[in-house]
Protein backbone atom coordinates (compact mmCIF):
# COMPACT_ATOMS: atom_id res chain seq x y z
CA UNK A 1 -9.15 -2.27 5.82
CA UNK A 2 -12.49 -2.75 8.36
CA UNK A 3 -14.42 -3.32 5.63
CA UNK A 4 -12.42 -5.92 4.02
CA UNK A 5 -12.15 -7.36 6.99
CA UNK A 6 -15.59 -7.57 7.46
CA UNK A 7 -16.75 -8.55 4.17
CA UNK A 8 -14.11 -11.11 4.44
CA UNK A 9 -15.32 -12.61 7.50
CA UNK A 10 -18.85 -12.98 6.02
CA UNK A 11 -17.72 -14.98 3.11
CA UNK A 12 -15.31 -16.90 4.56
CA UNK A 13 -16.18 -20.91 5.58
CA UNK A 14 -17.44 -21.59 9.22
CA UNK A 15 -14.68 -23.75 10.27
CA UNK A 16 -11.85 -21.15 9.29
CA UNK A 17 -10.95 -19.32 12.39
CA UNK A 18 -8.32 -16.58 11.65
CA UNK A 19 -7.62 -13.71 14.28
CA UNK A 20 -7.78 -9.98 12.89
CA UNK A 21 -3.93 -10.04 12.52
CA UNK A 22 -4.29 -13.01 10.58
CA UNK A 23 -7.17 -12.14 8.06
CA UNK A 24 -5.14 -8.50 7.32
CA UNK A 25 -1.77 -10.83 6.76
CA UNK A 26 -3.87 -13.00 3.95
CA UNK A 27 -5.80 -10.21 2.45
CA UNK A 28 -2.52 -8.41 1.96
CA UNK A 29 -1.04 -11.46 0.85
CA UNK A 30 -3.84 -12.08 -1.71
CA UNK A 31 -4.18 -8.16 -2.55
CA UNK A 32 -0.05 -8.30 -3.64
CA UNK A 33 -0.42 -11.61 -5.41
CA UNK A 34 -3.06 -9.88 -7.69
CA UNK A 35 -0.92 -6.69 -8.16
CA UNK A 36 2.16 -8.61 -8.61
CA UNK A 37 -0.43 -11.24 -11.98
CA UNK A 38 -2.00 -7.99 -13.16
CA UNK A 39 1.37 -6.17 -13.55
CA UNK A 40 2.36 -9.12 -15.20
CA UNK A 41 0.28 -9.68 -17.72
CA UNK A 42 -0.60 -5.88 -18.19
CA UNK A 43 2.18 -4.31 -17.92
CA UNK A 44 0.38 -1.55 -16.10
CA UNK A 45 0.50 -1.32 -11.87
CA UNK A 46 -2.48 -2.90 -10.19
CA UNK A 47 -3.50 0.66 -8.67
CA UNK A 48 -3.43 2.83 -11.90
CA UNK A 49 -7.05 4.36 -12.26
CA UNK A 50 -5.81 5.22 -16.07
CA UNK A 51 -7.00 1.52 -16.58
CA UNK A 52 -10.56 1.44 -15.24
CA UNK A 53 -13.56 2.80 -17.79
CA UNK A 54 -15.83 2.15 -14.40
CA UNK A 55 -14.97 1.88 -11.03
CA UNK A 56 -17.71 0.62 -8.39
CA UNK A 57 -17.54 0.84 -4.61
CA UNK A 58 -19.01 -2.36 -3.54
CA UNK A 59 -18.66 -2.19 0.06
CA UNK A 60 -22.22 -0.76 0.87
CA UNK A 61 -24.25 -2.08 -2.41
CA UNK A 62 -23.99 -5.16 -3.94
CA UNK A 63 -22.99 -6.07 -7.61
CA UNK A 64 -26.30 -7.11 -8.40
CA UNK A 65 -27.38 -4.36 -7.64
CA UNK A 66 -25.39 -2.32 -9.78
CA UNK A 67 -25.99 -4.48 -12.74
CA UNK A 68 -28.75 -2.84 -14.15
CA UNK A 69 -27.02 0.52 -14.05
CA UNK A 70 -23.76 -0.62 -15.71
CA UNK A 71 -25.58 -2.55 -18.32
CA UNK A 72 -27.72 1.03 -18.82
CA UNK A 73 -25.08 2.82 -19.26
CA UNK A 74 -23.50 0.31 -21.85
CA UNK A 75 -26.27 0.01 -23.90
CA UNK A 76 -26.30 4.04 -23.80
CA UNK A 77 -22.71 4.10 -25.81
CA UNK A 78 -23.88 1.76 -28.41
């Protein structure tokens, strides 16, 4: 959850002002609104790693920086 919080903090706008209690309320409000579409329109629960092909921990590398990898490893399958 720290590093939600974190990353959270760095994207959110200047003027919004929420206390740690706060930000872990909406992220877990916005983390079971996801679940609750995904389940939805799936079928499957949010959580199920039977669904991924990839999975990428963002939290210490960007996504641009794994773009050249993933689209590697694509082009590798073809």
């Amino acid at each position: 959850m720290e590093s939600k919080l974190k990353r959270c903090r760095e994207k959110a706008p200047v003027e919004e002002h929420l206390t740690d209690r706060e930000l872990k309320q909406k992220i877990q409000s916005v983390d079971r609104r996801r679940a609750k579409f995904y389940e939805l329109y799936t079928g499957s629960p949010w959580r199920n790693m039977e669904n991924f092909d990839v999975c990428v921990n963002t939290t210490h590398v960007s996504v641009r920086a794994w773009v050249p990898f993933l689209a590697s490893l694509l082009e590798s399958e073809k």
